[in-house]
Each structure stands twice: as C-alpha cells, then as structure tokens.
PDB file of N, CA and C in Angstrom:
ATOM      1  N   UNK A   1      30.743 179.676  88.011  1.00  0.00           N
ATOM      2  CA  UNK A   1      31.207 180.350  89.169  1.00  0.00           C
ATOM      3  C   UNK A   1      32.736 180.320  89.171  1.00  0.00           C
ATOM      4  N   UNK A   2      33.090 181.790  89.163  1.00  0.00           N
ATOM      5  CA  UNK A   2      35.023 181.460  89.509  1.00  0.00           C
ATOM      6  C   UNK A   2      35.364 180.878  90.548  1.00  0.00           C
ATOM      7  N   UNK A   3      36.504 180.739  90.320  1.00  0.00           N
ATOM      8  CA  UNK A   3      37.244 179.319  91.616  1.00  0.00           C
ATOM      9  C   UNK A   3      38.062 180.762  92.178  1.00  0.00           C
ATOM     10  N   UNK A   4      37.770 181.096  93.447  1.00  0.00           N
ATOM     11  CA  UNK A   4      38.297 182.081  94.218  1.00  0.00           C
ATOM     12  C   UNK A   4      40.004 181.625  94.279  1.00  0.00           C
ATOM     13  N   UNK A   5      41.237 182.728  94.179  1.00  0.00           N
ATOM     14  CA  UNK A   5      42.557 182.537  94.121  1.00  0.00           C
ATOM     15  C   UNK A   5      42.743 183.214  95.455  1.00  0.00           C
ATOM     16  N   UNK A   6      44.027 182.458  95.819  1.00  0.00           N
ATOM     17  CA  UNK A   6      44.566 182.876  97.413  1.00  0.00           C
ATOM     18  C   UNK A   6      46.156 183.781  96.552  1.00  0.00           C
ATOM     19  N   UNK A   7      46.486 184.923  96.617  1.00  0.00           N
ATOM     20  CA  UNK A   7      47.569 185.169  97.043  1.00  0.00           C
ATOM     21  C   UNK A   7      47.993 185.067  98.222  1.00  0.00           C
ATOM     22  N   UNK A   8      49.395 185.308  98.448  1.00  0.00           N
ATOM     23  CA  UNK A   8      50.334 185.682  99.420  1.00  0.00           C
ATOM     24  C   UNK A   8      51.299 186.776  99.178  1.00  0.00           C
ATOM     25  N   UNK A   9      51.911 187.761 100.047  1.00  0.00           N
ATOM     26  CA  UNK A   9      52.563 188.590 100.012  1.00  0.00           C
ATOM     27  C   UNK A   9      53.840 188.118 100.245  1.00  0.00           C
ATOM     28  N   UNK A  10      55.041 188.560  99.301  1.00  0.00           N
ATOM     29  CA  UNK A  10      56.215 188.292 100.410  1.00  0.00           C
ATOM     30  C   UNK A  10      57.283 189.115 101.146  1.00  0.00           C
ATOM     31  N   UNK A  11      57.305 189.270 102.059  1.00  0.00           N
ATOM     32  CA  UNK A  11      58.134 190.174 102.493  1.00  0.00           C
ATOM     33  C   UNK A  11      59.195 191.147 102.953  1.00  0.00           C
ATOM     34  N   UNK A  12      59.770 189.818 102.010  1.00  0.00           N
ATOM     35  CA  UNK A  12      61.289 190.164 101.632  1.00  0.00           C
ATOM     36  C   UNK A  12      61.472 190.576 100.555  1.00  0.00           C
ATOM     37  N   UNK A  13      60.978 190.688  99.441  1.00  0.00           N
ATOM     38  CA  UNK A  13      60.937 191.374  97.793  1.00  0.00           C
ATOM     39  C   UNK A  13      61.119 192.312  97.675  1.00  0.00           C
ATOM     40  N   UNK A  14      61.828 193.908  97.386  1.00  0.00           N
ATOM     41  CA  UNK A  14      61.294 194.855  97.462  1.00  0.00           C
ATOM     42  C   UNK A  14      62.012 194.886  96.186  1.00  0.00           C
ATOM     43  N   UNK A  15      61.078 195.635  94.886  1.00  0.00           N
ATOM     44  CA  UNK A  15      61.243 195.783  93.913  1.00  0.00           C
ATOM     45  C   UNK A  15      61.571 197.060  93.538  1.00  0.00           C
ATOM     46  N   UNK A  16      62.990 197.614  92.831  1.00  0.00           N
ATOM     47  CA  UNK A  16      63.398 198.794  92.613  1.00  0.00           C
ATOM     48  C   UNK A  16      63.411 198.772  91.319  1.00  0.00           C
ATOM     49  N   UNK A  17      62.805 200.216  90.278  1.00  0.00           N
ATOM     50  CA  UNK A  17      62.769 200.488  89.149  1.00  0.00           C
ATOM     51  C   UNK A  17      63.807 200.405  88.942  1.00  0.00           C
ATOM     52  N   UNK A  18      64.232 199.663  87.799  1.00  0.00           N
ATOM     53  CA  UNK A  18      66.041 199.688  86.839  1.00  0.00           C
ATOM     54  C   UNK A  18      65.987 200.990  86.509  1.00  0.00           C
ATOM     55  N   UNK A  19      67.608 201.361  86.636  1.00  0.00           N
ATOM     56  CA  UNK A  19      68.333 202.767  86.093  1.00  0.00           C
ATOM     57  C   UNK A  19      67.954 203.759  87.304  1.00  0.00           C
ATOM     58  N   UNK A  20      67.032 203.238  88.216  1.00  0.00           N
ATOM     59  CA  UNK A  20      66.509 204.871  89.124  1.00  0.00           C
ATOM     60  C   UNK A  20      67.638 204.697  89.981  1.00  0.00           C
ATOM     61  N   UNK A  21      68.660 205.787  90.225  1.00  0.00           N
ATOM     62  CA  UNK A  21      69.339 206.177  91.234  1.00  0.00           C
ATOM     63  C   UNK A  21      69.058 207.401  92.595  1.00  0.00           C
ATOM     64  N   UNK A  22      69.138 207.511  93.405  1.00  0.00           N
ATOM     65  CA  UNK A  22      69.380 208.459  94.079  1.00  0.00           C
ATOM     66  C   UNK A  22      69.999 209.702  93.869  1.00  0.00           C
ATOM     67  N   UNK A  23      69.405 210.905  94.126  1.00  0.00           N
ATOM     68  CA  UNK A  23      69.812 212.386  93.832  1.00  0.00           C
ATOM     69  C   UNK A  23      71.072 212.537  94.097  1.00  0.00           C
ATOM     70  N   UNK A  24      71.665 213.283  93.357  1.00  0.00           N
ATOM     71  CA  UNK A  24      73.145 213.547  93.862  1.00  0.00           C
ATOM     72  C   UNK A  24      73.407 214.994  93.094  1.00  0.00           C
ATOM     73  N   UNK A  25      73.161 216.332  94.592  1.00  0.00           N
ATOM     74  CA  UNK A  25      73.323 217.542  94.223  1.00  0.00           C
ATOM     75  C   UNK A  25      75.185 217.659  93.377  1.00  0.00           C
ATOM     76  N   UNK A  26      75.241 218.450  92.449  1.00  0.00           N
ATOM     77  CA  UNK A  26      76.832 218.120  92.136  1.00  0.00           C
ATOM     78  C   UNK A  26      77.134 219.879  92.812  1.00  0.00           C
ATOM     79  N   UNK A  27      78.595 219.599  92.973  1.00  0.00           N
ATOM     80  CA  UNK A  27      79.253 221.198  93.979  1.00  0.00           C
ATOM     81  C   UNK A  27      79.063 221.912  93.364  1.00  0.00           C
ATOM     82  N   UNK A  28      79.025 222.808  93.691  1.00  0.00           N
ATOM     83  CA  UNK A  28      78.529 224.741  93.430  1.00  0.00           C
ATOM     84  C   UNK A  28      79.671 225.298  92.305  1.00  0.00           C
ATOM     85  N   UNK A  29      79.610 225.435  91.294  1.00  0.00           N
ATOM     86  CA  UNK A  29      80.376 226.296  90.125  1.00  0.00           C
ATOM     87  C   UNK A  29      81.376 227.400  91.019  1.00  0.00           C
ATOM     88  N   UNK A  30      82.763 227.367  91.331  1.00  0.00           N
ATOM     89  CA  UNK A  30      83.457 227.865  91.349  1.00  0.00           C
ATOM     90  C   UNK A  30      83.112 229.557  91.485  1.00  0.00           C
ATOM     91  N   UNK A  31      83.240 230.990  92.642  1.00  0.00           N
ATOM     92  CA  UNK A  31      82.993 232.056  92.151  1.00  0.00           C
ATOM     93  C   UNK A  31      84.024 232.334  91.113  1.00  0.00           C
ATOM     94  N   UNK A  32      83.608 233.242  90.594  1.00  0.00           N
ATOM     95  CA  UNK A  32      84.078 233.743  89.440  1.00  0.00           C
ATOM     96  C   UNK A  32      85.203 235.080  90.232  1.00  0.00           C
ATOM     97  N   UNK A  33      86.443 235.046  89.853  1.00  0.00           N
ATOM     98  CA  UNK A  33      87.484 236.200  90.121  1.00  0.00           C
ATOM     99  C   UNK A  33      87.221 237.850  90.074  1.00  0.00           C
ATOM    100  N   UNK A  34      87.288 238.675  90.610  1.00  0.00           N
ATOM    101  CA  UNK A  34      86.826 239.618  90.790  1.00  0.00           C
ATOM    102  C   UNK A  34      87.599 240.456  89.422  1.00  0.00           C
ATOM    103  N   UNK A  35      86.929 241.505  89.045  1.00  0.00           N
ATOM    104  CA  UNK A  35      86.781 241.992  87.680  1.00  0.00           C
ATOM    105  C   UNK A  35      87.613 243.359  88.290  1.00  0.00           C
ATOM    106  N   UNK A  36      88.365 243.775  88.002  1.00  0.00           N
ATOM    107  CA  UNK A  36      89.344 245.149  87.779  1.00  0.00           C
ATOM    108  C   UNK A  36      88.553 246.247  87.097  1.00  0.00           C
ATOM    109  N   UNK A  37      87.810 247.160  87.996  1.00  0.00           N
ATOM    110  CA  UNK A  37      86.762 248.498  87.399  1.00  0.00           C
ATOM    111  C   UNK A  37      87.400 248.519  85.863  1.00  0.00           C
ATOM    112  N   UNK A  38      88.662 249.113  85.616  1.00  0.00           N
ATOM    113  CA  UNK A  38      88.834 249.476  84.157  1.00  0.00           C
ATOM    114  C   UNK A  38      88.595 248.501  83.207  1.00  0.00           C
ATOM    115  N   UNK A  39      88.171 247.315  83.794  1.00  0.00           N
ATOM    116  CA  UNK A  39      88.049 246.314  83.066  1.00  0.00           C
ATOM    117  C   UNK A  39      86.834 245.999  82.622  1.00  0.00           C
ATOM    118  N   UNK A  40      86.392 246.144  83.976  1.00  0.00           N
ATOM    119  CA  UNK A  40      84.450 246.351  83.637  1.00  0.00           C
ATOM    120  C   UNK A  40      84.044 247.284  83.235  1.00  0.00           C
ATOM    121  N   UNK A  41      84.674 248.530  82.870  1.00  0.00           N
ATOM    122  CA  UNK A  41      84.082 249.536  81.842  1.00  0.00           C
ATOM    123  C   UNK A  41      84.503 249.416  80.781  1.00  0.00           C
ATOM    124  N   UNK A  42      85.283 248.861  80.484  1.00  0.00           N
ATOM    125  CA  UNK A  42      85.663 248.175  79.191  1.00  0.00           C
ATOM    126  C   UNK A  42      84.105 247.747  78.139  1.00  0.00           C
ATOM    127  N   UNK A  43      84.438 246.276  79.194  1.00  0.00           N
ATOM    128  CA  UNK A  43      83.251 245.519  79.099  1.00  0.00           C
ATOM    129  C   UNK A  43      82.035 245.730  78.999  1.00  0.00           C
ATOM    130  N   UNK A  44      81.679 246.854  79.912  1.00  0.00           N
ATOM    131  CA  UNK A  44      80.131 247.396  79.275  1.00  0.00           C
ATOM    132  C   UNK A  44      80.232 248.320  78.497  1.00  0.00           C
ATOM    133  N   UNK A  45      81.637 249.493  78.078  1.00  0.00           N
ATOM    134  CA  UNK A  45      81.331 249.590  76.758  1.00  0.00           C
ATOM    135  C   UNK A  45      81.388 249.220  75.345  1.00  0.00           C
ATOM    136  N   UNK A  46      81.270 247.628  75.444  1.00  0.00           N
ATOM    137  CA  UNK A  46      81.227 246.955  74.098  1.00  0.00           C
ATOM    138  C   UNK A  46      82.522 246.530  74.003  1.00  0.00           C
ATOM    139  N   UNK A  47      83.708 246.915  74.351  1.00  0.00           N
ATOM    140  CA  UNK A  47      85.238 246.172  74.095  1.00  0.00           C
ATOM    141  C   UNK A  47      86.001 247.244  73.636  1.00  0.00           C
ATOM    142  N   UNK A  48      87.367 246.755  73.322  1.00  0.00           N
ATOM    143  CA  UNK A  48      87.938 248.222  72.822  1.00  0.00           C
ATOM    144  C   UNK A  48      87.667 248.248  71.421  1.00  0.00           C
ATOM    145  N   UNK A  49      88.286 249.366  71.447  1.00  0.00           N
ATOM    146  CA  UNK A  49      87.681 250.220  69.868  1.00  0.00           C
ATOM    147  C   UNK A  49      88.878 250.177  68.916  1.00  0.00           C
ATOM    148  N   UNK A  50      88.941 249.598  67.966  1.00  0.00           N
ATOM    149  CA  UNK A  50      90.086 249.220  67.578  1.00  0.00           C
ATOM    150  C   UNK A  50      90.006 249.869  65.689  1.00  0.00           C
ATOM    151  N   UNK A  51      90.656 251.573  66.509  1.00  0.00           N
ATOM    152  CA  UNK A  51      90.597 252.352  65.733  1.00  0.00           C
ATOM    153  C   UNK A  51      91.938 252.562  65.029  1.00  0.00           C
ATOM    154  N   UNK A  52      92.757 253.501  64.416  1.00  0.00           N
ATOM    155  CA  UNK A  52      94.483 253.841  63.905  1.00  0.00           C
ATOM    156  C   UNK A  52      94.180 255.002  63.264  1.00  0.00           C
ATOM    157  N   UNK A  53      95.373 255.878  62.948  1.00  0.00           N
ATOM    158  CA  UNK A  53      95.237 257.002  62.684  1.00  0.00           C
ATOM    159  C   UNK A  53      96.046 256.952  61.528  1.00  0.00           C
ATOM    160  N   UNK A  54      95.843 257.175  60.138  1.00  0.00           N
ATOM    161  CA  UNK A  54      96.623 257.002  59.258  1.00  0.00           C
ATOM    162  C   UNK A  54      97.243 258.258  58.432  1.00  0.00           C
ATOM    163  N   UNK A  55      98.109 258.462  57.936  1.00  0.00           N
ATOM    164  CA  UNK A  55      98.103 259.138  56.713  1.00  0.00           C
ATOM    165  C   UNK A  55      98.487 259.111  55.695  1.00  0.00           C
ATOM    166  N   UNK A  56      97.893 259.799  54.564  1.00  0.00           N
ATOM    167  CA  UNK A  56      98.215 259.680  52.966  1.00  0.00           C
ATOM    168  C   UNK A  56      98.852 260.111  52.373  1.00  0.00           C
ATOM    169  N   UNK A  57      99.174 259.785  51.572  1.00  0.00           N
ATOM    170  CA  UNK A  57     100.301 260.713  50.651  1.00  0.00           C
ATOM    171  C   UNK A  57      99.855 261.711  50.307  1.00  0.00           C
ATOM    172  N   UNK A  58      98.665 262.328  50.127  1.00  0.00           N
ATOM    173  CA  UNK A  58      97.944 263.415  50.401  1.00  0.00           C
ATOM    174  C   UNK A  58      97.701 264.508  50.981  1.00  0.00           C
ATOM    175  N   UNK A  59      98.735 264.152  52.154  1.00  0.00           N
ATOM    176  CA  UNK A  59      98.735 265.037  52.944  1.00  0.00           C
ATOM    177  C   UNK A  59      97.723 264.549  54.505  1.00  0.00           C
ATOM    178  N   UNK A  60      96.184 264.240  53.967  1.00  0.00           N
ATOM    179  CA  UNK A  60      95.685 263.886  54.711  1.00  0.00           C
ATOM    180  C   UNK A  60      95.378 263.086  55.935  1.00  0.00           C
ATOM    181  N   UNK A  61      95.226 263.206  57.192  1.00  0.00           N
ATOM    182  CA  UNK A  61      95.189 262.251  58.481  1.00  0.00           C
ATOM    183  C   UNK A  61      94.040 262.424  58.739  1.00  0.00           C
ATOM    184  N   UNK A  62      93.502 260.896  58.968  1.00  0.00           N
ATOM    185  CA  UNK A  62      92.391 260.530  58.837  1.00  0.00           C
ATOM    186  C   UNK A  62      92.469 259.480  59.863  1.00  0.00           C
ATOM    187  N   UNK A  63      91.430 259.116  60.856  1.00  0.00           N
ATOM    188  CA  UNK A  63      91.211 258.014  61.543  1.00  0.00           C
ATOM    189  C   UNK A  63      90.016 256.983  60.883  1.00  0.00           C
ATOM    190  N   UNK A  64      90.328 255.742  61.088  1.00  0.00           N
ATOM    191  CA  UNK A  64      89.696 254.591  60.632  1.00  0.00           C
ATOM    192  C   UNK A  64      89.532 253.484  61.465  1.00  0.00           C
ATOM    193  N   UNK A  65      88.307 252.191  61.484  1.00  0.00           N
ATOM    194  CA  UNK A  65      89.145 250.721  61.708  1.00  0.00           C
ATOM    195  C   UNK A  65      90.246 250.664  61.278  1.00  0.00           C
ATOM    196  N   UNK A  66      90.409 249.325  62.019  1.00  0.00           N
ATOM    197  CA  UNK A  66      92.028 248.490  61.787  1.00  0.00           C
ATOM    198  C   UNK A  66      91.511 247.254  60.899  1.00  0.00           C
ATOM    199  N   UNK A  67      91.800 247.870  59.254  1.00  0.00           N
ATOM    200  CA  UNK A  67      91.398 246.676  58.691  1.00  0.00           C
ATOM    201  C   UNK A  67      92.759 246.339  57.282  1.00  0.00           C
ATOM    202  N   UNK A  68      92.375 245.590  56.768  1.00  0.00           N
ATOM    203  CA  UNK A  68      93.432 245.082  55.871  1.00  0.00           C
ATOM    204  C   UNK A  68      93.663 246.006  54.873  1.00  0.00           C
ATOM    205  N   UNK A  69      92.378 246.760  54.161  1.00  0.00           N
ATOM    206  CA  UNK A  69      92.316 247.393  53.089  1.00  0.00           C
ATOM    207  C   UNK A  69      91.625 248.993  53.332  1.00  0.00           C
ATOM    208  N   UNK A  70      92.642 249.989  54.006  1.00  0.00           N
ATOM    209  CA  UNK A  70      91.572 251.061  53.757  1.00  0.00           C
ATOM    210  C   UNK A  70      92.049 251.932  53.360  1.00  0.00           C
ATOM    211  N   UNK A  71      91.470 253.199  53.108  1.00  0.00           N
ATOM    212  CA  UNK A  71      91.055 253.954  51.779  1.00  0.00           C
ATOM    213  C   UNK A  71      91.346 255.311  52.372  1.00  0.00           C
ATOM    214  N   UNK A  72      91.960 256.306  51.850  1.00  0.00           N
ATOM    215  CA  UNK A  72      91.754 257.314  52.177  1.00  0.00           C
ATOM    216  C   UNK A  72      90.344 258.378  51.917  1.00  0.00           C
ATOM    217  N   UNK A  73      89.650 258.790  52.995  1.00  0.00           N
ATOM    218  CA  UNK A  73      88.731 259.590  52.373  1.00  0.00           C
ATOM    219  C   UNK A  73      88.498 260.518  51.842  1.00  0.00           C
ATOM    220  N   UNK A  74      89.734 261.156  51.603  1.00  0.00           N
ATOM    221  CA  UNK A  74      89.667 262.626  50.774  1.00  0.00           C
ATOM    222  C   UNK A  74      90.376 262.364  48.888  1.00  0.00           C
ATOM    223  N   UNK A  75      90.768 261.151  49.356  1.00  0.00           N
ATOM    224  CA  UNK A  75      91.414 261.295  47.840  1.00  0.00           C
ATOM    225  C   UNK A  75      91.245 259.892  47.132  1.00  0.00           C
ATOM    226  N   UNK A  76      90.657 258.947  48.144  1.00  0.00           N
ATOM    227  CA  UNK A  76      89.737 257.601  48.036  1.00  0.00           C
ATOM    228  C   UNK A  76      91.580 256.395  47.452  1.00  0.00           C
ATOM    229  N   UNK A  77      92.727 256.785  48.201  1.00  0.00           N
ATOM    230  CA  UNK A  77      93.683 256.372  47.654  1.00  0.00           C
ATOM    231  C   UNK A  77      93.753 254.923  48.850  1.00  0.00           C
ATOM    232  N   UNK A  78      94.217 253.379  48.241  1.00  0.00           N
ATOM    233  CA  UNK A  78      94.371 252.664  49.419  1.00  0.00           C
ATOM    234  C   UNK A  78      95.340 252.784  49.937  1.00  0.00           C
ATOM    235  N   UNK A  79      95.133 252.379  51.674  1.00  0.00           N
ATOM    236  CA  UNK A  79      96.334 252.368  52.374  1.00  0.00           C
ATOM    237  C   UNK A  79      97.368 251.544  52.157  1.00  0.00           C
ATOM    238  N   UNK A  80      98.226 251.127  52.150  1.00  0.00           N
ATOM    239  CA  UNK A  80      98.865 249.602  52.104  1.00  0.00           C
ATOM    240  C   UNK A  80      99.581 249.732  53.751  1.00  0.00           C
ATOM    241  N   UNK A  81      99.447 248.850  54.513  1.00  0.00           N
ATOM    242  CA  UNK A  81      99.395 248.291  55.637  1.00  0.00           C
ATOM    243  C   UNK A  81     101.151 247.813  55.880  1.00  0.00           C
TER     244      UNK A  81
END
C-alpha cells in the first residue's frame, strides 16, 4: 500500500519562464516624402532612358545606348567615346 504524500502550496512563488519578456509594439516607420508627378512617371516608366545620338565619320547619325563601345550601324565602324 502507498504511504499517501501531503503537499503544500506556496504562495508567494510565482514562477516566470526565463528570456519571456513583455510585448513591446516598436513606432510606426516614418511616412515616406511625397513623390513629384514627373518623378513618378519617371518611375513607372522603368527610369530614364539613357540613350545619345552619335555620328560617324560616315556621314551617318544614328541613336544608341550610352555604352563604352559602340558601333556604327551603317558602316559597323566603332565609336571612340
């Protein structure tokens, strides 16, 4: 036969999980500055277009990118920049 055990409660103990803190909402992200229309059509159409108008010794004017190395298309001559 088991030998019956007495607990006791105590009522001053109150046991808190380690590391658990209390919520703490953090402040609201700053609004964001208002956008200048020509700016936002910019922006939704992809950015600017970053085109140049060149010509060749060829005679030829031709528009292109803006890149390091380009070519004329009628006479396939490079630009030099």
């Amino acid at each position: 036969m088991p030998i019956p055990r007495t607990t006791t409660r105590s009522k001053t103990t109150r046991r808190v999980r380690p590391g658990r803190w209390p919520h703490v909402v953090p402040d609201p992200a700053p609004r964001p500055e208002p956008v200048h229309p020509a700016e936002r059509r910019l922006r939704d159409a992809g950015g600017p277009d970053d085109r140049a108008v060149y010509s060749c010794g060829c005679g030829y004017l031709f528009e292109a990118r803006v890149t390091s190395s380009v070519s004329c298309p009628h006479c396939r001559t490079v630009q030099a920049w």
